[in-house]
Protein backbone atom coordinates (compact mmCIF):
# COMPACT_ATOMS: atom_id res chain seq x y z
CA UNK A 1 50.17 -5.07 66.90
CA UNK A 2 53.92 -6.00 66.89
CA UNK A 3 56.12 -3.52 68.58
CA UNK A 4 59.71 -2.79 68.07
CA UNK A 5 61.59 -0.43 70.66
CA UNK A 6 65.90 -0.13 69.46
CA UNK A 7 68.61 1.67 71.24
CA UNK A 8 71.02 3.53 68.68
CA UNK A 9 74.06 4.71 70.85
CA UNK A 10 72.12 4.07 74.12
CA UNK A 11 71.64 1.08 76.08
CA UNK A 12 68.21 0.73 77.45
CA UNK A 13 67.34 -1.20 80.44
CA UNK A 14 64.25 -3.39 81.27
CA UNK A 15 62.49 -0.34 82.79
CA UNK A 16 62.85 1.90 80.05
CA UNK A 17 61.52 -0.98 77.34
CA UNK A 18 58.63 -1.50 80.19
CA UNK A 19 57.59 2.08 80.54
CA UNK A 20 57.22 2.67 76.63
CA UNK A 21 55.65 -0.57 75.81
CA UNK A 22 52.68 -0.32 78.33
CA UNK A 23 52.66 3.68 76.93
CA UNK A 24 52.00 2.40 73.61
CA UNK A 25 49.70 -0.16 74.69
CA UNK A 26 47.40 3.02 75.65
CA UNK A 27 47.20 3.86 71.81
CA UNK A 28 45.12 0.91 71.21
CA UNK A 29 41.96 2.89 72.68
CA UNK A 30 41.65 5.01 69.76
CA UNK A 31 40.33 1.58 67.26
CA UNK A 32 42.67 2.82 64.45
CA UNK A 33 43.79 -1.12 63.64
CA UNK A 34 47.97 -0.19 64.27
CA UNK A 35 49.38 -2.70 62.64
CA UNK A 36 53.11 -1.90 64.07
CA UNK A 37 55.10 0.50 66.13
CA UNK A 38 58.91 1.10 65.46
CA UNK A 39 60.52 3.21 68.56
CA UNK A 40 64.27 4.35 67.89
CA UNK A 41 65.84 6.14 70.79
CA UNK A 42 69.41 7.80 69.92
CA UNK A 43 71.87 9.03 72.10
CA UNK A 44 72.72 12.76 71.29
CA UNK A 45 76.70 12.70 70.44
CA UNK A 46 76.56 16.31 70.40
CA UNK A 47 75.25 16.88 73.90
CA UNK A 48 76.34 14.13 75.86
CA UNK A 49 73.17 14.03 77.74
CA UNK A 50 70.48 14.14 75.42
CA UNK A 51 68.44 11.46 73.78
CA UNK A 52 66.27 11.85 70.58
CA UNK A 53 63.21 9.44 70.75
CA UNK A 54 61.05 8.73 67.42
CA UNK A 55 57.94 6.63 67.46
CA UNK A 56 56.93 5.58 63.70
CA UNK A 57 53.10 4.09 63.79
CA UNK A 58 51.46 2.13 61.15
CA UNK A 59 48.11 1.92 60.41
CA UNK A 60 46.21 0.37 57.88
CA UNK A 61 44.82 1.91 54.85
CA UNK A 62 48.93 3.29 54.25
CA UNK A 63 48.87 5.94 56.82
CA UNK A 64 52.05 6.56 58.56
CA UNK A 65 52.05 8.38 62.02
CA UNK A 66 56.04 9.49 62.36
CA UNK A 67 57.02 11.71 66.20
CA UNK A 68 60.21 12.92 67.14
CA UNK A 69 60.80 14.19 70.42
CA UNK A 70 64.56 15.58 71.89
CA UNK A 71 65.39 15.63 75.90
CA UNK A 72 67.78 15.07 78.11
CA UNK A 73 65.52 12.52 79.92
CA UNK A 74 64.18 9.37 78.65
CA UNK A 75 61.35 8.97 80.87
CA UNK A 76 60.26 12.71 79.40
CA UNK A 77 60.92 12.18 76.02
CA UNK A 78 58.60 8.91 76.01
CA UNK A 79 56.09 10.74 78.14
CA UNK A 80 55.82 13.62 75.39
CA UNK A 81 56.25 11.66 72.48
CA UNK A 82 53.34 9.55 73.40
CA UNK A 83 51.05 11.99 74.59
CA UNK A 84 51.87 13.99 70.92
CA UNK A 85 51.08 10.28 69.42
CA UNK A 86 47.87 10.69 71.14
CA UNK A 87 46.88 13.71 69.73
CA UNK A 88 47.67 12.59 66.52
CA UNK A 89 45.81 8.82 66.58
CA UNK A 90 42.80 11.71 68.34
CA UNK A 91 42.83 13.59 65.56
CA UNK A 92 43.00 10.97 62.95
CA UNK A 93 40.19 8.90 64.33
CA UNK A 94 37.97 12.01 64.56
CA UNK A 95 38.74 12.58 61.05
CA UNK A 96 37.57 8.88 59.67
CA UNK A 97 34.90 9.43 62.13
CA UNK A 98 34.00 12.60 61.15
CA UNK A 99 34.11 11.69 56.97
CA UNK A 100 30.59 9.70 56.19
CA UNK A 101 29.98 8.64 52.90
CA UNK A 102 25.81 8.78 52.18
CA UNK A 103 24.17 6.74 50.40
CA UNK A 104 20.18 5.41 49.53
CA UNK A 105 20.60 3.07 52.19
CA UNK A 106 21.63 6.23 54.62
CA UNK A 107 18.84 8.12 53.46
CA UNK A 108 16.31 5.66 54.91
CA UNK A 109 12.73 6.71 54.97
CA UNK A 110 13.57 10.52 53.22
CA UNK A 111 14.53 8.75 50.15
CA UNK A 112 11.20 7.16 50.05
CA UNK A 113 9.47 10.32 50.45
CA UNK A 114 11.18 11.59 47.08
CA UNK A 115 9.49 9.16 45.21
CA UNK A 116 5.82 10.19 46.52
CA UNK A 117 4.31 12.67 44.06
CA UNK A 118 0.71 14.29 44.40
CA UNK A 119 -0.43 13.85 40.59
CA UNK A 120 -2.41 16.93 41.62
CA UNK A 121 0.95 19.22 41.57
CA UNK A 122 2.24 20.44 38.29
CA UNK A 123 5.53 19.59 37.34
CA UNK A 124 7.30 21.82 36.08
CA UNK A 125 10.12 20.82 32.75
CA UNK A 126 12.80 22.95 31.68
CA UNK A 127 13.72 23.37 27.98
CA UNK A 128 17.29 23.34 27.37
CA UNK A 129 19.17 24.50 24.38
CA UNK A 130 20.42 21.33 22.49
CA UNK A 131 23.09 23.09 20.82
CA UNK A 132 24.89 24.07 24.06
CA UNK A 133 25.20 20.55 25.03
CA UNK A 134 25.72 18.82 21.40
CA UNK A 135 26.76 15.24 22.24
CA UNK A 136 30.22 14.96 21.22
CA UNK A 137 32.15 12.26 18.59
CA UNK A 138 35.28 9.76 19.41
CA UNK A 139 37.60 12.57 17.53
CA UNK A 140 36.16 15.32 19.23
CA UNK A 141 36.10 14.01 22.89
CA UNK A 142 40.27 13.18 22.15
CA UNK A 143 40.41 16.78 21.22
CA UNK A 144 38.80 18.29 24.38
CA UNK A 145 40.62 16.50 26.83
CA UNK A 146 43.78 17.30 25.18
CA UNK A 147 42.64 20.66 25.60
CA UNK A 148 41.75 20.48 29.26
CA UNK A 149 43.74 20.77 31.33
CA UNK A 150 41.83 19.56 34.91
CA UNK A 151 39.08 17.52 33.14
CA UNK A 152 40.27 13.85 33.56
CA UNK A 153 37.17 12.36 31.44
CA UNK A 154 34.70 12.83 29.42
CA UNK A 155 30.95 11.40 28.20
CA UNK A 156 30.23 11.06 24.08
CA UNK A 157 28.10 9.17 22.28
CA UNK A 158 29.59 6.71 20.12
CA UNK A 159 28.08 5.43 16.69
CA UNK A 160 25.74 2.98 17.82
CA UNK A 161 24.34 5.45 20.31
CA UNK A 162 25.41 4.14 23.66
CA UNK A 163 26.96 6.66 26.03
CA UNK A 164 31.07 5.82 25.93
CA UNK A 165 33.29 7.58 28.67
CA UNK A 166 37.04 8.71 27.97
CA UNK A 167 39.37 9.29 30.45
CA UNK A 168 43.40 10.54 30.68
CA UNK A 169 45.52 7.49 31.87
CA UNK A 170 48.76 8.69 34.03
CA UNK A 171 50.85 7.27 31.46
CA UNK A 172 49.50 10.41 28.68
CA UNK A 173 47.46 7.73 26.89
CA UNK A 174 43.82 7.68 26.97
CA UNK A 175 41.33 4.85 28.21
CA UNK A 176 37.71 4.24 27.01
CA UNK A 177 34.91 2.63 28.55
């Protein structure tokens, strides 16, 4: 993780670089792969006293961790800023944590079970009408996603028979597979 810590209108002394750096050290526990952190602490021209200390944290996969904290101490500033950060990378990792993607290979043994049938139960088929699901043409599918407004792609049949999907492209133009 590289770390940056600037002064803008203050000068900061070997203790004050020290006590941050070895703060954000402590944000490594969370496993969130920070790639950098940029600390900017301003001196306040309006109140003579205070300082205004941001902490901007990378991480990968684009996200972007940005706290601001005002005092008239350094020491307290960096103390709440960090333990805000904290929260934050907390709430963040519980979140990727949290967000599991299943799969068959999740599924394990229960997905096996699926696939054991007694040939003794009946199963049961459902007739559906045809005409409410009429496969659609090339000029037709164009048509109803022009129409549509939050479809982003539909499935037709194309003339050889093979299931064709066509999908809005951000530029307004449309893309087939």
């Amino acid at each position: 993780m590289s770390r940056n810590i600037v002064g803008r209108r203050f000068d900061l002394s070997d203790s004050i670089r020290a006590h941050i750096s070895e703060s954000i050290d402590g944000l490594d526990k969370y496993n969130l792969n920070i790639i950098s952190t940029n600390t900017i602490i301003s001196g306040d021209n309006k109140s003579k006293e205070g300082v205004s200390l941001e902490i901007v944290i990378k991480l990968k996969d684009k996200n972007t961790i940005v706290i601001t904290q005002k005092d008239k101490d350094v020491y307290a500033a960096a103390d709440t800023a960090i333990s805000r950060a904290q929260k934050a990378l907390r709430r963040h990792a519980d979140k990727v944590k949290d967000h599991k993607i299943m799969s068959f290979k999740d599924l394990g043994v229960e997905a096996e079970a699926v696939l054991d049938l007694n040939s003794d139960e009946e199963v049961e088929l459902v007739p559906m009408d045809l005409e409410l699901h009429k496969p659609l043409d090339f000029d037709e599918a164009i048509d109803a996603l022009k129409a549509e407004k939050k479809r982003q792609f539909i499935v037709f049949n194309d003339h050889d028979g093979l299931m064709r999907v066509m999908y809005k492209r951000a530029d307004g133009k449309f893309g087939l597979y």
